[in-house]
N, C-alpha and C. Protein backbone atom coordinates (compact mmCIF):
# COMPACT_ATOMS: atom_id res chain seq x y z
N UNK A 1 -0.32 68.60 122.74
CA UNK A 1 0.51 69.60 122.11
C UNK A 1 1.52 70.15 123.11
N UNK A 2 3.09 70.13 122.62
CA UNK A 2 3.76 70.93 123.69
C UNK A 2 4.12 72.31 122.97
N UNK A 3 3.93 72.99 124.25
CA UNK A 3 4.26 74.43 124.10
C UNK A 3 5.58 74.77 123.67
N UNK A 4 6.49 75.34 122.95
CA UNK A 4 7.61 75.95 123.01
C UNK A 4 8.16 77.64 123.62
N UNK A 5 8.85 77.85 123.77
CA UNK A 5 9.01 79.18 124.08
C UNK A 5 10.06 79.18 125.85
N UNK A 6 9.78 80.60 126.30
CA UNK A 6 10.46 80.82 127.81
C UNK A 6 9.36 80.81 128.50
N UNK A 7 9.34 81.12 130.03
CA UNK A 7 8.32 81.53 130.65
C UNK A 7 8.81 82.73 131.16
N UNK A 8 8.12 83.50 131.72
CA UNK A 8 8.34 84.79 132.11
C UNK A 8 9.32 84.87 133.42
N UNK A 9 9.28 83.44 134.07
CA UNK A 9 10.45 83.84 135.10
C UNK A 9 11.76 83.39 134.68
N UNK A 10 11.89 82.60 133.41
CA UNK A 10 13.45 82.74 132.91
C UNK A 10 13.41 84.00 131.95
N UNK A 11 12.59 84.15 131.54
CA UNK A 11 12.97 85.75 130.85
C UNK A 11 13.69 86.86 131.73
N UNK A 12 12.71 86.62 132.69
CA UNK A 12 13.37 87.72 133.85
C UNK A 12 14.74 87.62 134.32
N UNK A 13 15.31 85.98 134.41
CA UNK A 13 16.52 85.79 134.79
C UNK A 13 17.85 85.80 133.28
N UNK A 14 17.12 85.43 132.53
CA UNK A 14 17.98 85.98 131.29
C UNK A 14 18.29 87.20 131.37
N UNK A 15 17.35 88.11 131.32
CA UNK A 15 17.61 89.75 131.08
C UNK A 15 18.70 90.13 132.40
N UNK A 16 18.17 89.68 133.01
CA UNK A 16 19.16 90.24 134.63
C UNK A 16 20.61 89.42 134.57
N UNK A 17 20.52 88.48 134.12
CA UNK A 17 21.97 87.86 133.75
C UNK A 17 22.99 88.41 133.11
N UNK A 18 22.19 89.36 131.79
CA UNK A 18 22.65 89.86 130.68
C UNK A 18 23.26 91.27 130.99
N UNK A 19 22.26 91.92 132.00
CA UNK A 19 22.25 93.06 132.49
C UNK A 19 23.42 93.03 133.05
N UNK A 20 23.58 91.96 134.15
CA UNK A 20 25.04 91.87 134.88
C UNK A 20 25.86 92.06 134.25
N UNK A 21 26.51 91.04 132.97
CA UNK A 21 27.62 91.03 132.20
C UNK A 21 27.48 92.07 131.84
N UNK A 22 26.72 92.99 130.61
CA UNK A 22 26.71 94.45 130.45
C UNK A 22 26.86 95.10 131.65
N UNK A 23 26.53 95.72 132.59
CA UNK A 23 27.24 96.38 133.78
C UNK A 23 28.73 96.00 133.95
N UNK A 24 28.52 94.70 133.68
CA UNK A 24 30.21 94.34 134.87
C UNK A 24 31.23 94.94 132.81
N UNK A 25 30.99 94.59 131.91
CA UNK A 25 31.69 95.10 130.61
C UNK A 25 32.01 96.70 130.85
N UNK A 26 30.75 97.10 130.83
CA UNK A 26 31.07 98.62 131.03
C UNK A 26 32.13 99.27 132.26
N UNK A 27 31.76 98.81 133.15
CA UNK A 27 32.96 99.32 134.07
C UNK A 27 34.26 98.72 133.61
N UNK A 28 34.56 97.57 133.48
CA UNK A 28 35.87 97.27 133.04
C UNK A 28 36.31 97.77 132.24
N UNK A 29 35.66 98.68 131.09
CA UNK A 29 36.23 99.22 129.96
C UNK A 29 36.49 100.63 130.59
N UNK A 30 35.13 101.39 131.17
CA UNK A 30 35.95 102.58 132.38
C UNK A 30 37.01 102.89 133.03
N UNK A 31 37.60 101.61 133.87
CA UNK A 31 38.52 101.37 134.14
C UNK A 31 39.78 101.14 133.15
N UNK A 32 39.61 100.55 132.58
CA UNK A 32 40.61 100.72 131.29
C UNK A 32 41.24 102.03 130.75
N UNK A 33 39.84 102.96 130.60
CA UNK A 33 40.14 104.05 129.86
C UNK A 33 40.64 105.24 131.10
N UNK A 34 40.31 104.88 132.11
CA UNK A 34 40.62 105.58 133.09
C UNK A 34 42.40 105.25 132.91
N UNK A 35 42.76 104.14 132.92
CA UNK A 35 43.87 103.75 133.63
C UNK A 35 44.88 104.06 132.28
N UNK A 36 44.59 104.20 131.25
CA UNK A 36 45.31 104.72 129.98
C UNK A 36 45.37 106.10 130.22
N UNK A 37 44.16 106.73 130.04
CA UNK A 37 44.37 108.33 130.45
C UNK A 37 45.50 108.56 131.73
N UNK A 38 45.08 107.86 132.96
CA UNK A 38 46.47 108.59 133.54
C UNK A 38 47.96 108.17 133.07
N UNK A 39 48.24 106.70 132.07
CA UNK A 39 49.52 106.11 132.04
C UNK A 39 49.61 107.31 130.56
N UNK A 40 48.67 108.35 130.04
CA UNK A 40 49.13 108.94 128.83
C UNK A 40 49.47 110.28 130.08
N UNK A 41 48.88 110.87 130.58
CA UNK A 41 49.45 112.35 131.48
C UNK A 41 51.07 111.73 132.03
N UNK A 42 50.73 110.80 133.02
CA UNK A 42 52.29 110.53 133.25
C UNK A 42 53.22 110.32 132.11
N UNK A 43 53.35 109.90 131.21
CA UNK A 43 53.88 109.74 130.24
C UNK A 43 54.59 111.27 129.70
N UNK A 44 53.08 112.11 129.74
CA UNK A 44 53.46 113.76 128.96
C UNK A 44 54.34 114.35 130.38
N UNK A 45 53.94 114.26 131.25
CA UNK A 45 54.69 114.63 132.51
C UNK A 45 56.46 114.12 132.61
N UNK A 46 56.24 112.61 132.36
CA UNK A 46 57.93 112.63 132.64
C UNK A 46 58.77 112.91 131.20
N UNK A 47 58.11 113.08 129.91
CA UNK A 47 58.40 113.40 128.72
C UNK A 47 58.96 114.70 128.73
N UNK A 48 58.29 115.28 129.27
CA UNK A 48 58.32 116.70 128.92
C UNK A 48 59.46 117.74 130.36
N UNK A 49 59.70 116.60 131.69
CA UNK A 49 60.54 117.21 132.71
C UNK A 49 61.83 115.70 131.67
N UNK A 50 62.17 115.25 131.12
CA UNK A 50 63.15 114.62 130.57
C UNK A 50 63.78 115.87 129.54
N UNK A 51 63.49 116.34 128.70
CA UNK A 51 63.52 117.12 127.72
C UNK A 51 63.85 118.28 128.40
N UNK A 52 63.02 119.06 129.33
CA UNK A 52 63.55 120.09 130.04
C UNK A 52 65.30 119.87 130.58
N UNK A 53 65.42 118.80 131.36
CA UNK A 53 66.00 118.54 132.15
C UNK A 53 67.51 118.09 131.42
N UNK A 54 66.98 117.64 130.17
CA UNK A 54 68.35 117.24 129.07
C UNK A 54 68.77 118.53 128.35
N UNK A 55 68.29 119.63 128.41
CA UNK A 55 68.28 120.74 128.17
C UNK A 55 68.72 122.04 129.08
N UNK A 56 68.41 121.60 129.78
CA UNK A 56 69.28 122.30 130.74
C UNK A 56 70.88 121.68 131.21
N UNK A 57 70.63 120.53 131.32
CA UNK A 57 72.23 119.89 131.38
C UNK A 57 72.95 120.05 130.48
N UNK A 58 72.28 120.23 129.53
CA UNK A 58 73.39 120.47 128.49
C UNK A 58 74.14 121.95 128.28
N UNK A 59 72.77 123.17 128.42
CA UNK A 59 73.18 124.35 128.81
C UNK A 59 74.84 124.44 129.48
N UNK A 60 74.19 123.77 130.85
CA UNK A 60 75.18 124.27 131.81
C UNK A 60 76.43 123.25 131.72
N UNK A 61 76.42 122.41 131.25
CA UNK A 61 77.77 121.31 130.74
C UNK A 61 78.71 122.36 129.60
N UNK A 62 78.39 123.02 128.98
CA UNK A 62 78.91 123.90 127.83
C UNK A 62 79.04 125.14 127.99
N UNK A 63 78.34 125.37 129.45
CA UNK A 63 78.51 126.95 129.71
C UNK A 63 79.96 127.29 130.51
N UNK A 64 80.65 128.42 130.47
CA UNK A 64 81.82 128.05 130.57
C UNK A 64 82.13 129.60 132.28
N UNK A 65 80.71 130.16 132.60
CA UNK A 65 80.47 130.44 133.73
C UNK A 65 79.07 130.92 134.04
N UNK A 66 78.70 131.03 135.69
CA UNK A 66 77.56 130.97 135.74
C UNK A 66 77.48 132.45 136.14
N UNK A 67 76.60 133.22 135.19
CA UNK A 67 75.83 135.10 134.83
C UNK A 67 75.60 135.20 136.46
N UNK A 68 75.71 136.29 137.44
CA UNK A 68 75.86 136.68 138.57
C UNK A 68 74.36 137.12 138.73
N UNK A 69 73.50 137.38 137.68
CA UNK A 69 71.90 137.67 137.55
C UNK A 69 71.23 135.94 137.71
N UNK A 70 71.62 135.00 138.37
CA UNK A 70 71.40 133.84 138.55
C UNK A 70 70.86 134.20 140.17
N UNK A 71 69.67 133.08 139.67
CA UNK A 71 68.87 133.67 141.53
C UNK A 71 68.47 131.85 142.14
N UNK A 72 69.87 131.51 143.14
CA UNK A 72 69.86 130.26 143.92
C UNK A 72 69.54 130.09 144.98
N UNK A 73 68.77 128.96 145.11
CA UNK A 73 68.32 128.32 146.56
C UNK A 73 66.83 129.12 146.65
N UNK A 74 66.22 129.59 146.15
CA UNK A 74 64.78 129.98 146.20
C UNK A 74 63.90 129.60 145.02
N UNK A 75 62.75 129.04 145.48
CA UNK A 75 61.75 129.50 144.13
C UNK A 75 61.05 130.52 143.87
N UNK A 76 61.02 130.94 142.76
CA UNK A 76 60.99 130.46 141.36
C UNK A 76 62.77 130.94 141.53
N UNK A 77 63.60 129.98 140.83
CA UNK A 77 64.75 129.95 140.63
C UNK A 77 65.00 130.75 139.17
N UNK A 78 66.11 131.34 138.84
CA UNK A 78 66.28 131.66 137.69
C UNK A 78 68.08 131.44 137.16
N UNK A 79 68.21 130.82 136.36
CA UNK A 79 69.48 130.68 136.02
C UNK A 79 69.97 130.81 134.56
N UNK A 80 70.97 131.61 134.66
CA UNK A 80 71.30 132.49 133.38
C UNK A 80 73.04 132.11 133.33
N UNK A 81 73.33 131.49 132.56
CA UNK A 81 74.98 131.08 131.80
C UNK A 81 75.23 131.58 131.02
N UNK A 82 76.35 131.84 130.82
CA UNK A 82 77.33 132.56 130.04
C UNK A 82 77.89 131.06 129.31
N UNK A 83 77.95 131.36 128.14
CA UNK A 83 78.14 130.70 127.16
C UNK A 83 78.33 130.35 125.76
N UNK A 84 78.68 129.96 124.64
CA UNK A 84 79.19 130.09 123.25
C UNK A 84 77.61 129.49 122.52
N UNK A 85 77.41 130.73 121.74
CA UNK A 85 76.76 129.56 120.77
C UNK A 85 77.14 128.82 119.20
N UNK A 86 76.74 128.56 118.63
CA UNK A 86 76.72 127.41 117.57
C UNK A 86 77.99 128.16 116.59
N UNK A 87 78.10 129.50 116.61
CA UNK A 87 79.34 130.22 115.59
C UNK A 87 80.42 130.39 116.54
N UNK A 88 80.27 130.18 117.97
CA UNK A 88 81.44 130.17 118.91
C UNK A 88 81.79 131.76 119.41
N UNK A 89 80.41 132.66 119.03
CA UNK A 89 80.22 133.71 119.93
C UNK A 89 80.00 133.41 121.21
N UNK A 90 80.22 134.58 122.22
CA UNK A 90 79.85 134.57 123.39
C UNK A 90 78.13 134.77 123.69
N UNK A 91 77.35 134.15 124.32
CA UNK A 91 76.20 134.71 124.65
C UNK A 91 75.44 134.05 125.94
N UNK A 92 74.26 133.85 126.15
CA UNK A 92 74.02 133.85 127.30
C UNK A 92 72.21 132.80 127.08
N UNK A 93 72.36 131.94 127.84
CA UNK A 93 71.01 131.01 128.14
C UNK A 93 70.46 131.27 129.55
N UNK A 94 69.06 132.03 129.66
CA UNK A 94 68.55 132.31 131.04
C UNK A 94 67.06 131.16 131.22
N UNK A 95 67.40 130.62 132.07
CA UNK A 95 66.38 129.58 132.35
C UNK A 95 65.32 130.26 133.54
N UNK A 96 64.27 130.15 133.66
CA UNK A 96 63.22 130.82 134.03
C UNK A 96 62.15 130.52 134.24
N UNK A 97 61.03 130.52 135.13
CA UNK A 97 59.61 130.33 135.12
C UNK A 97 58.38 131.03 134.80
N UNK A 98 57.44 131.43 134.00
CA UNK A 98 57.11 132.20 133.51
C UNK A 98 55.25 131.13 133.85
N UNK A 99 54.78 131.68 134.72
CA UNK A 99 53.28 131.45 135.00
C UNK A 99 53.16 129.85 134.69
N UNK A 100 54.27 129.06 135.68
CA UNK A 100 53.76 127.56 135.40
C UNK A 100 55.03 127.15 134.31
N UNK A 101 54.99 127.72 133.19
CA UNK A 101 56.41 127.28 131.86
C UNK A 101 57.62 127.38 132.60
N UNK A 102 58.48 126.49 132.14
CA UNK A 102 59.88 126.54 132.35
C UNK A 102 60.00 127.34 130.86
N UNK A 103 61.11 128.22 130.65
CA UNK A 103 61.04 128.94 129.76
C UNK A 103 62.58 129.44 129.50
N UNK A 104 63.20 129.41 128.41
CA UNK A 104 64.91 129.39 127.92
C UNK A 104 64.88 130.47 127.16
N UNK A 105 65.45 131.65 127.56
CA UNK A 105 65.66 132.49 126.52
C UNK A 105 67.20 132.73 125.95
N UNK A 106 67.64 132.39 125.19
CA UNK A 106 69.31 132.51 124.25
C UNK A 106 69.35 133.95 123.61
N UNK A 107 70.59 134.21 124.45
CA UNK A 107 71.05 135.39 123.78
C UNK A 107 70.27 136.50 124.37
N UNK A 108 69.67 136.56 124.97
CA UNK A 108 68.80 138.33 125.55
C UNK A 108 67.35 138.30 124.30
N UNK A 109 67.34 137.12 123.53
CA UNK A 109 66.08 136.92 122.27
C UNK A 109 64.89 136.50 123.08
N UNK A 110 63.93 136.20 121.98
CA UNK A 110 62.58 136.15 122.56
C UNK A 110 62.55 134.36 123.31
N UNK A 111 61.56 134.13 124.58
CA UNK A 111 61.93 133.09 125.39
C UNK A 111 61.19 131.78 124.51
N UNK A 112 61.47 130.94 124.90
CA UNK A 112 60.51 130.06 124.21
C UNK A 112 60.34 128.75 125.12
N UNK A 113 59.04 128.45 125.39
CA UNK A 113 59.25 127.05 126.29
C UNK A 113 59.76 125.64 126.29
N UNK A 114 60.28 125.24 127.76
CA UNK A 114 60.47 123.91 127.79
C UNK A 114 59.68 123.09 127.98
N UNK A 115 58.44 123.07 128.43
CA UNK A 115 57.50 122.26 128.82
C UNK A 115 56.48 122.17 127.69
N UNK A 116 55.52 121.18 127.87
CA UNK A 116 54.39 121.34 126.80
C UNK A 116 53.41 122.02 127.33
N UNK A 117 52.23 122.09 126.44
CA UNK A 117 51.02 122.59 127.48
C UNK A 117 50.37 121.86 128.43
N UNK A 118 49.76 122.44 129.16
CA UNK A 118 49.07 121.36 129.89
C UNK A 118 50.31 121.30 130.94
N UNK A 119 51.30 121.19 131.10
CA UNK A 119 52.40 121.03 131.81
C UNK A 119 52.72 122.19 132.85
N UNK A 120 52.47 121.88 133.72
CA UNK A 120 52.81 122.93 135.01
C UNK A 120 54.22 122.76 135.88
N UNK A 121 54.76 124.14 135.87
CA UNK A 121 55.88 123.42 137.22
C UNK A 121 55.63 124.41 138.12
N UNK A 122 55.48 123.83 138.98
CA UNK A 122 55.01 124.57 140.56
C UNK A 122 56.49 124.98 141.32
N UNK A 123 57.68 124.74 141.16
CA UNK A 123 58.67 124.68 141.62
C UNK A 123 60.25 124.59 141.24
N UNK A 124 60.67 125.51 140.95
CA UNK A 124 62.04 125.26 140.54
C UNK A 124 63.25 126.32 140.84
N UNK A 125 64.20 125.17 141.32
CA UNK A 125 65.52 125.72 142.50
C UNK A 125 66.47 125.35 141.73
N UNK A 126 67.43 126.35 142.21
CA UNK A 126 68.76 125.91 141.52
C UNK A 126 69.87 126.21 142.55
N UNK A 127 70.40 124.90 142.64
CA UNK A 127 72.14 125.71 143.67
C UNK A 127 72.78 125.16 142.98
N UNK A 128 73.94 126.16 143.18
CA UNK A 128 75.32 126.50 142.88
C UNK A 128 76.38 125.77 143.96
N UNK A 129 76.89 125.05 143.24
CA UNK A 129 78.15 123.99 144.06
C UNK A 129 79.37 124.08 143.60
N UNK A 130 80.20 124.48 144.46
CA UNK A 130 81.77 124.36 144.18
C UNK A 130 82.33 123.54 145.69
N UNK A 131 83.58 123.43 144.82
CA UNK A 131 84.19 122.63 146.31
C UNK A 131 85.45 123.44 146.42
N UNK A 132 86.43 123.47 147.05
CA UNK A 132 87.76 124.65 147.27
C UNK A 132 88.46 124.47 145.96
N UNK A 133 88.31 123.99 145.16
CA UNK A 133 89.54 124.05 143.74
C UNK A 133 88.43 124.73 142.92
N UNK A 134 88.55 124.30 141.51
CA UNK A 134 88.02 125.28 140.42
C UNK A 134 86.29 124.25 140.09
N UNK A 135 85.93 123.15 140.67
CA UNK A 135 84.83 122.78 140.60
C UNK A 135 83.72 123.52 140.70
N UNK A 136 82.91 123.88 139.58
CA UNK A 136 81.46 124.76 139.83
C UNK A 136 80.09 123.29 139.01
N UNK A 137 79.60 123.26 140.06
CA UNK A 137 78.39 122.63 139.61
C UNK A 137 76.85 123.79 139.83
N UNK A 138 76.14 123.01 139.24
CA UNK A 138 74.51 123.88 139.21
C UNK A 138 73.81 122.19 139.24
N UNK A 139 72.99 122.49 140.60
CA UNK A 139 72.13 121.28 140.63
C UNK A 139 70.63 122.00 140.82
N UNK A 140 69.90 120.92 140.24
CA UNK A 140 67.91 121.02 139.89
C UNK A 140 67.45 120.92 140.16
N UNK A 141 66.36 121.38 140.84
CA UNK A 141 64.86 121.06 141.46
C UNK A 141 64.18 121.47 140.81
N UNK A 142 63.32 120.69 140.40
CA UNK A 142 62.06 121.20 139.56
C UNK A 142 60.58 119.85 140.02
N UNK A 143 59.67 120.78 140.14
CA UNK A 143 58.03 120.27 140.43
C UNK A 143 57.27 120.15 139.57
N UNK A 144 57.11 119.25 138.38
CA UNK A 144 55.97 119.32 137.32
C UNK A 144 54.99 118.32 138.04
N UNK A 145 53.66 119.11 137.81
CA UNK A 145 52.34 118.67 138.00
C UNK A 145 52.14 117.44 139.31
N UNK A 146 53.25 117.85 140.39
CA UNK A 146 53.46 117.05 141.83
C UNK A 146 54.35 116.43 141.73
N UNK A 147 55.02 116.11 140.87
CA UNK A 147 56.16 114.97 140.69
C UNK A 147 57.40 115.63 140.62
N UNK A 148 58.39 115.57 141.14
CA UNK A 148 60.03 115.78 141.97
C UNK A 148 60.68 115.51 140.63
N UNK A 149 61.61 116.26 140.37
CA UNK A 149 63.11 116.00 139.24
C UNK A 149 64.04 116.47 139.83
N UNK A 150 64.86 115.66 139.68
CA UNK A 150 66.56 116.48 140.29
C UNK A 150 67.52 116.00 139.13
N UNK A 151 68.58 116.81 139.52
CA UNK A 151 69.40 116.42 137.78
C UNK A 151 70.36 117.66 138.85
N UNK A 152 71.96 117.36 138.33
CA UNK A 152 72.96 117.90 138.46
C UNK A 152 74.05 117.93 137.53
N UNK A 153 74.96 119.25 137.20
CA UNK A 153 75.95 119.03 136.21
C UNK A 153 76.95 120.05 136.37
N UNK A 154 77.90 119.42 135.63
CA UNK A 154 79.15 120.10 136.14
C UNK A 154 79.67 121.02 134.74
N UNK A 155 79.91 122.44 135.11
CA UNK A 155 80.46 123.56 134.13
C UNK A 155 81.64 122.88 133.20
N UNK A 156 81.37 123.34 131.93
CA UNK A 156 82.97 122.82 131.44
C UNK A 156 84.12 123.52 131.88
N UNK A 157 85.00 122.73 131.89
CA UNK A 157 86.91 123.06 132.03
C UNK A 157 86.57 123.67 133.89
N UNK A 158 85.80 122.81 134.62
CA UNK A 158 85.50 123.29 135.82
C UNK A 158 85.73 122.15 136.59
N UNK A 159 86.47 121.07 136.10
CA UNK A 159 86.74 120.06 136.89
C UNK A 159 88.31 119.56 136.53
């Protein structure tokens, strides 16, 4: 009569075989999810200093001078334009840091943020550039969550 079946020392090497591939699966999928989670933060990070940053250029591209309550070359920077809004009144956009938020308040109204949550900026400068004719620029520094933005723009009817 022949026996069928395993013996107990390929059982042992089955299971430990199996064990391997399960171990070595699981980390690769760790890694995976690891490596998505940070490509989704970077993602909200440069999303959210893009949007700031297109937002403020635009401010100061349309602003037609820069408010003397503007505080350059230090952080926390604060920059406040004089400027038209949407009915072609005069009024005023103050850009600001407020506990981590970049933060826009229009018109002397209530502020509202540029950043999302979760979104920190540790840092933000602003200088003021002219050259001897009527050129006024405002260039950007800003620090979200370790990562550097710079962005520069030039006042209208200032060139």
């Amino acid at each position: 009569m022949k026996k069928t079946g395993f013996s107990l020392i390929e059982m042992v090497v089955y299971v430990a075989i199996a064990a391997g591939i399960l171990t070595a699966s699981v980390n690769s999928i760790s890694v995976l999810m690891k490596s998505f989670n940070n490509a989704r933060v970077t993602s909200k990070i440069n999303n959210s200093a893009e949007a700031a940053m297109e937002r403020m250029t635009r401010e100061i591209r349309t602003a037609y001078s820069i408010n003397p309550a503007s505080v350059f070359g230090s952080s926390p920077g604060r920059l406040k334009l004089d400027t038209y809004d949407e009915a072609g009144a005069t009024t005023t956009a103050d850009f600001y840091l407020d506990n981590g938020t970049l933060k826009l308040s229009e018109g002397g109204g209530t502020a509202n943020p540029l950043t999302l949550n979760g979104i920190s900026v540790s840092n933000l400068i602003f200088y003021q550039m002219a050259n001897s004719t009527t050129s006024k620029a405002v260039k950007v520094e800003m620090i979200i969550n370790g990562k550097n933005f710079y962005d520069t723009a030039i006042l209208r009817n200032s060139y």
